[in-house]
Structure formats: structure tokens, C-alpha cells
C-alpha atoms as a PDB file:
ATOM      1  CA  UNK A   1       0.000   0.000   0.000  1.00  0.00           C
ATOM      2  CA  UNK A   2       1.504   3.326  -0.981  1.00  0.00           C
ATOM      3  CA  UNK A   3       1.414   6.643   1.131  1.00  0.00           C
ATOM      4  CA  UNK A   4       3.276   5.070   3.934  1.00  0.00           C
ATOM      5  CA  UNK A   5       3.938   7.820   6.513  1.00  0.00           C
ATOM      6  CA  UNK A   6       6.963   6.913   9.255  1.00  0.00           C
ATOM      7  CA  UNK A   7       5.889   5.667  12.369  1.00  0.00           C
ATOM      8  CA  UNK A   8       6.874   8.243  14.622  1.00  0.00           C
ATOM      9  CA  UNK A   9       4.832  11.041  12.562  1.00  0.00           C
ATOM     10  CA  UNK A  10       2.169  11.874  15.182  1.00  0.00           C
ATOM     11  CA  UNK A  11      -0.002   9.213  13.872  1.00  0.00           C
ATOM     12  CA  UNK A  12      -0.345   7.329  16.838  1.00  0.00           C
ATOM     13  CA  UNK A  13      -3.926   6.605  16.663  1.00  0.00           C
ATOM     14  CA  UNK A  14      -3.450   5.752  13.121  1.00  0.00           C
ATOM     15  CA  UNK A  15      -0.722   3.140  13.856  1.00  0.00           C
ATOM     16  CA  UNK A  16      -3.223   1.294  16.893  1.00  0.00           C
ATOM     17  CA  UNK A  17      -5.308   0.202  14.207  1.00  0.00           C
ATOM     18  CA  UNK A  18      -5.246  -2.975  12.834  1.00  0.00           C
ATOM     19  CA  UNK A  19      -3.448  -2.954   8.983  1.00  0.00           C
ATOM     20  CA  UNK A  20      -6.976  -3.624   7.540  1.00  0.00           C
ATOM     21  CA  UNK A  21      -8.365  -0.201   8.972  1.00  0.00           C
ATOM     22  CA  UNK A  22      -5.054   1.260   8.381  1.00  0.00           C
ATOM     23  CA  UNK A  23      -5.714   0.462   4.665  1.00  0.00           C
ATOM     24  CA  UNK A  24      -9.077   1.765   4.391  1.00  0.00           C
ATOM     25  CA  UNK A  25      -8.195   5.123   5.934  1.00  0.00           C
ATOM     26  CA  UNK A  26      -4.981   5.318   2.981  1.00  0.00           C
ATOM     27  CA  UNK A  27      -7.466   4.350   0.205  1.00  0.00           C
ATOM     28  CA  UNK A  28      -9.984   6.805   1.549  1.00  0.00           C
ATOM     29  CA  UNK A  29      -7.791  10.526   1.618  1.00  0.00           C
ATOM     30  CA  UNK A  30      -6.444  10.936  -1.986  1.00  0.00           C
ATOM     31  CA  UNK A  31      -9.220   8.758  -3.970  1.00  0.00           C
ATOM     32  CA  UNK A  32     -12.598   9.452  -4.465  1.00  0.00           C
ATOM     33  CA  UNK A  33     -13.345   5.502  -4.216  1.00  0.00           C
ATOM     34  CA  UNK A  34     -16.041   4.109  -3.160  1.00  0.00           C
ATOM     35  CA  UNK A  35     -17.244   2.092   0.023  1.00  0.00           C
ATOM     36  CA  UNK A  36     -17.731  -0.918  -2.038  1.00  0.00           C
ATOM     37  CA  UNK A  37     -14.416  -0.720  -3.979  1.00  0.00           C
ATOM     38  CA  UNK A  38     -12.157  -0.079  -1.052  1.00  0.00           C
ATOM     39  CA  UNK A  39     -13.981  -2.790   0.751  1.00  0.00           C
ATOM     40  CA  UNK A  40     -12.946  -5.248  -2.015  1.00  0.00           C
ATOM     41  CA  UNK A  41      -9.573  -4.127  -1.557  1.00  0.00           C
ATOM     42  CA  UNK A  42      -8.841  -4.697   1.584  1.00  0.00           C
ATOM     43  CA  UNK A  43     -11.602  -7.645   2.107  1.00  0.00           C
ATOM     44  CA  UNK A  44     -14.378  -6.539   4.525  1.00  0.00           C
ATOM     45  CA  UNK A  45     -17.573  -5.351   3.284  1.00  0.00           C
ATOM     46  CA  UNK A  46     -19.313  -1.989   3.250  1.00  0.00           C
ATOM     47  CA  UNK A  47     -21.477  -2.102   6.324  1.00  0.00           C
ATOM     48  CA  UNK A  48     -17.978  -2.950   7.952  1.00  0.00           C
ATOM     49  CA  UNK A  49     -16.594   0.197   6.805  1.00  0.00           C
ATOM     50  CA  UNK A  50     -19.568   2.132   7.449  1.00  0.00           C
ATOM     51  CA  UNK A  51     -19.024   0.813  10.909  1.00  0.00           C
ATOM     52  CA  UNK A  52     -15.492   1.972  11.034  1.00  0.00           C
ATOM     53  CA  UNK A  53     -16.744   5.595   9.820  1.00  0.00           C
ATOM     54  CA  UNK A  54     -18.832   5.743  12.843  1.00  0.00           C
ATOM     55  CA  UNK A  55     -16.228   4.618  15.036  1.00  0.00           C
ATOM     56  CA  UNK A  56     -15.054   7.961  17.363  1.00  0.00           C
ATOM     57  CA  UNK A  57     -11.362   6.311  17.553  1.00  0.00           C
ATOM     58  CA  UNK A  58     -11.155   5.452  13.438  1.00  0.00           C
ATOM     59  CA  UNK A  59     -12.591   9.292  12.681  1.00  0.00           C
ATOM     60  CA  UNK A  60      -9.587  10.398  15.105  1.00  0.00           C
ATOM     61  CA  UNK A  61      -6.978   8.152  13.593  1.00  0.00           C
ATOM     62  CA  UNK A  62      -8.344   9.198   9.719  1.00  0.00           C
ATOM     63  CA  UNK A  63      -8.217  12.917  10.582  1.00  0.00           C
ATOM     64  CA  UNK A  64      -4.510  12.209  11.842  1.00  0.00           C
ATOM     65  CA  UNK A  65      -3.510  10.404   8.915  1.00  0.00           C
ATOM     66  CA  UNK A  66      -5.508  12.913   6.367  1.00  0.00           C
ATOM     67  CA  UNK A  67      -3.309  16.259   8.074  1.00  0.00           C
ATOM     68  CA  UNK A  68      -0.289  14.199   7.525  1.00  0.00           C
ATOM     69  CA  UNK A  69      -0.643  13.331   4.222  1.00  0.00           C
ATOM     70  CA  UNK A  70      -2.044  16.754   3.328  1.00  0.00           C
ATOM     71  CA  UNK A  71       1.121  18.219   3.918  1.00  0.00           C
ATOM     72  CA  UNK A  72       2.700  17.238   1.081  1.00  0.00           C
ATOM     73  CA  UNK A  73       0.052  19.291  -1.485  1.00  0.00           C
ATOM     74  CA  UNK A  74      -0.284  22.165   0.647  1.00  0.00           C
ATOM     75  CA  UNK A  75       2.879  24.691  -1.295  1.00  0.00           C
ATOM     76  CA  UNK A  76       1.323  23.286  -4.222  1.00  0.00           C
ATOM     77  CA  UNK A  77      -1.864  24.543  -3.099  1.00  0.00           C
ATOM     78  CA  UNK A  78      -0.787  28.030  -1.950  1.00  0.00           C
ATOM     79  CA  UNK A  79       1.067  28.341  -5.162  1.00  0.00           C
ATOM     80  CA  UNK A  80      -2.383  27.955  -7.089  1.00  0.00           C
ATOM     81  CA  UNK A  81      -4.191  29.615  -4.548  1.00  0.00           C
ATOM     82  CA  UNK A  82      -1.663  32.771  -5.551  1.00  0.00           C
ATOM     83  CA  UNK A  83      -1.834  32.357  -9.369  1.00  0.00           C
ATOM     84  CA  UNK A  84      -5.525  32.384  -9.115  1.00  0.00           C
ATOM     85  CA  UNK A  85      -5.465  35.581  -6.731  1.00  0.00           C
ATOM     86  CA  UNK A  86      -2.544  37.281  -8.954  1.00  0.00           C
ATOM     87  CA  UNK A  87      -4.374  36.177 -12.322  1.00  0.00           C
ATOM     88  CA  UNK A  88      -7.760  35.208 -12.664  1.00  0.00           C
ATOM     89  CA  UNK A  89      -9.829  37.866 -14.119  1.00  0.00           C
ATOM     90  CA  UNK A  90     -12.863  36.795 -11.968  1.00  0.00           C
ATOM     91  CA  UNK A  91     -13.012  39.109  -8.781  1.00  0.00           C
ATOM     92  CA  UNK A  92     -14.976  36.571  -6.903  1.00  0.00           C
ATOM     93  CA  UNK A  93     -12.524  34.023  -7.800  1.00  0.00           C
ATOM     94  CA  UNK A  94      -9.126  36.354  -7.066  1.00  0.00           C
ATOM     95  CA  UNK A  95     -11.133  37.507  -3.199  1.00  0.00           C
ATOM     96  CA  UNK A  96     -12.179  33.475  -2.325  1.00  0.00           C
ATOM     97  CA  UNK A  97      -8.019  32.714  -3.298  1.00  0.00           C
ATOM     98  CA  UNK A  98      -7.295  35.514  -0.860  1.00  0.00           C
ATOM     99  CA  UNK A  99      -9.465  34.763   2.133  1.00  0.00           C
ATOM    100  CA  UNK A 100      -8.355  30.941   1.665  1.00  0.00           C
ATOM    101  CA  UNK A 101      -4.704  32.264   2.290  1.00  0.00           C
ATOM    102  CA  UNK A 102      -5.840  34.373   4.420  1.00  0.00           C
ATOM    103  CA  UNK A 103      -7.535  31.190   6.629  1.00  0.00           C
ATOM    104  CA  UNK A 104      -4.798  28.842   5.774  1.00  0.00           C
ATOM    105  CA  UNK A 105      -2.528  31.655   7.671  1.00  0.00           C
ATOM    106  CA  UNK A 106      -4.836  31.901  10.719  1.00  0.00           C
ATOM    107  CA  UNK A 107      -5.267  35.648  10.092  1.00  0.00           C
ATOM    108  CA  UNK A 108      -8.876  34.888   9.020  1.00  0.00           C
ATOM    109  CA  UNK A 109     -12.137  32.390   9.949  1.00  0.00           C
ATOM    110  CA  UNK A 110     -15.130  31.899   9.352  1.00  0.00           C
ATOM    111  CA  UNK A 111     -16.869  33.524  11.907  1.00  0.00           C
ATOM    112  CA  UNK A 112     -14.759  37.064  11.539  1.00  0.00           C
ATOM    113  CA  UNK A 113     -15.073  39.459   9.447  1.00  0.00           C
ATOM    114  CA  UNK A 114     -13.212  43.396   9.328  1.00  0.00           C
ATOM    115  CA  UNK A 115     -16.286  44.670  11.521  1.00  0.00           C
ATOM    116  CA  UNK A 116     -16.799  41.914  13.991  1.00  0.00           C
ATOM    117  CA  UNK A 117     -12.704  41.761  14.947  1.00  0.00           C
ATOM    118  CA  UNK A 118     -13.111  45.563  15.683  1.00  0.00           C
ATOM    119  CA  UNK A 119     -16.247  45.205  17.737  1.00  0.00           C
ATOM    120  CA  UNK A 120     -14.211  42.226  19.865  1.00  0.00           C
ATOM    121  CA  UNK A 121     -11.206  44.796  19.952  1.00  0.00           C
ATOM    122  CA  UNK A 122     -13.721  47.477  21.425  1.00  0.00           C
ATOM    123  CA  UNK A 123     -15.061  44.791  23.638  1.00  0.00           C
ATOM    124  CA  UNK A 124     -11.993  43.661  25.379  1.00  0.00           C
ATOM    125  CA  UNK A 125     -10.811  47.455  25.793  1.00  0.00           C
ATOM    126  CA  UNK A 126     -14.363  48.396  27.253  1.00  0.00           C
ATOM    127  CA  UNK A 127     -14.337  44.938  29.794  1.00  0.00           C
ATOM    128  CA  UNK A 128     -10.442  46.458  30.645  1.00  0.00           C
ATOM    129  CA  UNK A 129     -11.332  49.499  31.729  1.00  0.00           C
ATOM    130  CA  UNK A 130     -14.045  48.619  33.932  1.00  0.00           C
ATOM    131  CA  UNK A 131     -12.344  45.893  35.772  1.00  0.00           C
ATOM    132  CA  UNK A 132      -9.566  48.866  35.687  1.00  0.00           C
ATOM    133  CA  UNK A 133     -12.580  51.354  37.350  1.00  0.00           C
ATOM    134  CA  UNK A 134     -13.501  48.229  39.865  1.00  0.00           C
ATOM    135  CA  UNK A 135      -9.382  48.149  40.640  1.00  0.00           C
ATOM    136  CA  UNK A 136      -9.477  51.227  41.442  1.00  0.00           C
ATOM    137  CA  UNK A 137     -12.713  51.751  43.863  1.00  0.00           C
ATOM    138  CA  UNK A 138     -11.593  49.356  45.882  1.00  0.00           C
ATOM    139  CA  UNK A 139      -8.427  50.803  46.171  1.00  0.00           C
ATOM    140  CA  UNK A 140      -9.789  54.111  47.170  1.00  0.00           C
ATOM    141  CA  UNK A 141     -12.172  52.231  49.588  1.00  0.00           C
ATOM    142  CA  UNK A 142      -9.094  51.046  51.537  1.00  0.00           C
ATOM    143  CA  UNK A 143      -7.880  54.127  52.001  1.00  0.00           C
ATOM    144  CA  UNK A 144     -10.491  56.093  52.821  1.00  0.00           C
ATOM    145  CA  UNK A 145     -10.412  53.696  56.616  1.00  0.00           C
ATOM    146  CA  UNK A 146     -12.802  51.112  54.976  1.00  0.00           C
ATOM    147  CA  UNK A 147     -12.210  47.749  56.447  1.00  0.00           C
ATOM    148  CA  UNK A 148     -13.717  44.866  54.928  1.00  0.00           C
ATOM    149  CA  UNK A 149     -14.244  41.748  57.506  1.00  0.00           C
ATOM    150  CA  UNK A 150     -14.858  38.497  56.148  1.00  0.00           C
ATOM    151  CA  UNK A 151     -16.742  35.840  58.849  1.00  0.00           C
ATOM    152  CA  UNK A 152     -15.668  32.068  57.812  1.00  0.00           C
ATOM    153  CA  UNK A 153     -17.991  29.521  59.871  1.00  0.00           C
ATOM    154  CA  UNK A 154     -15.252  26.921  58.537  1.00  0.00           C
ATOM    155  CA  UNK A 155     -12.913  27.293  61.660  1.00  0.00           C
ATOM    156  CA  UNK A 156     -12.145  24.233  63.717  1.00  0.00           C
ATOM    157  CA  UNK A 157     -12.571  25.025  67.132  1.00  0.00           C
ATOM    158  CA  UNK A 158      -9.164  24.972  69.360  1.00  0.00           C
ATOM    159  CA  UNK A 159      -8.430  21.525  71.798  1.00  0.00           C
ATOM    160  CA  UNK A 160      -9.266  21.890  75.046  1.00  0.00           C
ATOM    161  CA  UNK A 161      -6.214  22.362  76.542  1.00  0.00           C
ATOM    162  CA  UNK A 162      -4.159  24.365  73.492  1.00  0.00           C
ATOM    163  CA  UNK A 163      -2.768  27.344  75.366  1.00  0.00           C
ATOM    164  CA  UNK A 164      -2.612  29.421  71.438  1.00  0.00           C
END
């Protein structure tokens, strides 16, 4: 079976499967074969590998093995993600290359957008300065002769006999 990734690439979930699982996961990332066909090849039947699919530790050991091997296309994706930015004459096409880079870089997700990331900025300042303006009364409370007492009911009472 090709795609063989070393041992000691982070794939340990991948590698605790037996070679028959491992198998259907490698068949599954770069083809676009079918249940049926990659159950032929590696001798178990479809409901079997529909089982697999559903099974929490096989999803975790195929997402492993899928970032691994993805590594290997991505500078051959953000090469074509540039050409089509740099020179497609589609706008829509040249913005959707851009925000992919963008994402692929972490300096964009789904959920933000120009607006939102200011609002959060403006957020975070505003929650600053009032735990800054909370600081700072209870500061001034302490010295203005304010004494705060705190009663605790959790106190063990002394031994009879303890001279403290």
C-alpha cells in the first residue's frame, strides 16, 4: 500500500489500528473511491466500513492520517491559490483565493469578518477598563479607613487544653 507515513509522525492513533483499517483510511484521503471498492480491496464489506466511519477512535486516527498526508500538497496549493489571486480575471474568484490564504494563515475564519474583529477589539478594551474602574474603587475604599471583615464559619474550634 503506498502513502506510507513513518511511524513516529504523530499518527499514533493511526498506527493502533489494525493494517486492515489502516488500509481503508490510505485508500480513503487521496481517492474518491467508493465504500464498495475499497472494501474489495482490503476484504471486509461496506457495512464494515460504514461501521469503522462511525467509530469515534477510526474518525480520530483518519483525521490524523488525512493532516499528515495533506502536507505534502499544501505549497502546491498556496502556489495555485496565488496564481488564481494574482491572475484570474474573476473578482470573486481572485477575493475566495485571498481569504483561503488568508484562513490557511490563521489571520482569518469563518466567523470574523473586518467589523466583527473591531467590535471584539472594542469589547476587550471596554471589559479592561471597567475591571480597571472596579481596581481602582476598591483601592480608594481602603484608604479612605474602609475595612472589609470576612466571617468564615469553617474554623475548627481549638483543643481543650491548646494554650494558642
Amino acid at each position: 500500500m503506498k502513502n506510507k507515513i513513518p511511524n513516529n509522525s504523530g499518527l499514533q492513533g493511526f498506527y493502533g489500528l489494525r493494517k486492515d483499517q489502516q488500509d481503508a483510511i490510505r485508500l480513503m484521503f487521496p481517492h474518491d473511491l467508493t465504500d464498495e471498492k475499497i472494501g474489495k480491496k482490503i476484504g471486509r464489506t461496506t457495512r464494515t466500513l460504514r461501521k469503522w466511519k462511525n467509530d469515534p477512535e477510526f474518525i480520530k486516527a483518519q483525521r490524523q492520517y488525512n493532516y499528515i498526508a495533506a502536507k505534502d500538497y499544501v505549497p502546491e496549493a498556496i502556489t495555485t491559490l496565488h496564481d488564481v489571486m494574482q491572475e484570474s480575471k474573476s473578482d470573486m474568484a481572485r477575493i475566495t483565493a485571498a481569504n483561503s490564504i488568508l484562513k490557511l494563515s490563521g489571520m482569518l475564519s469563518d466567523n470574523s469578518t473586518p467589523e466583527l474583529d473591531k467590535a471584539k477589539i472594542r469589547k476587550a478594551n471596554a471589559d479592561a477598563r471597567v475591571a480597571e474602574a472596579r481596581a481602582k474603587a476598591l483601592e480608594d475604599a481602603g484608604a479612605a479607613g474602609i475595612t472589609k471583615i470576612v466571617f468564615s464559619d469553617d474554623l475548627k474550634p481549638d483543643k481543650e487544653g491548646d494554650s494558642k
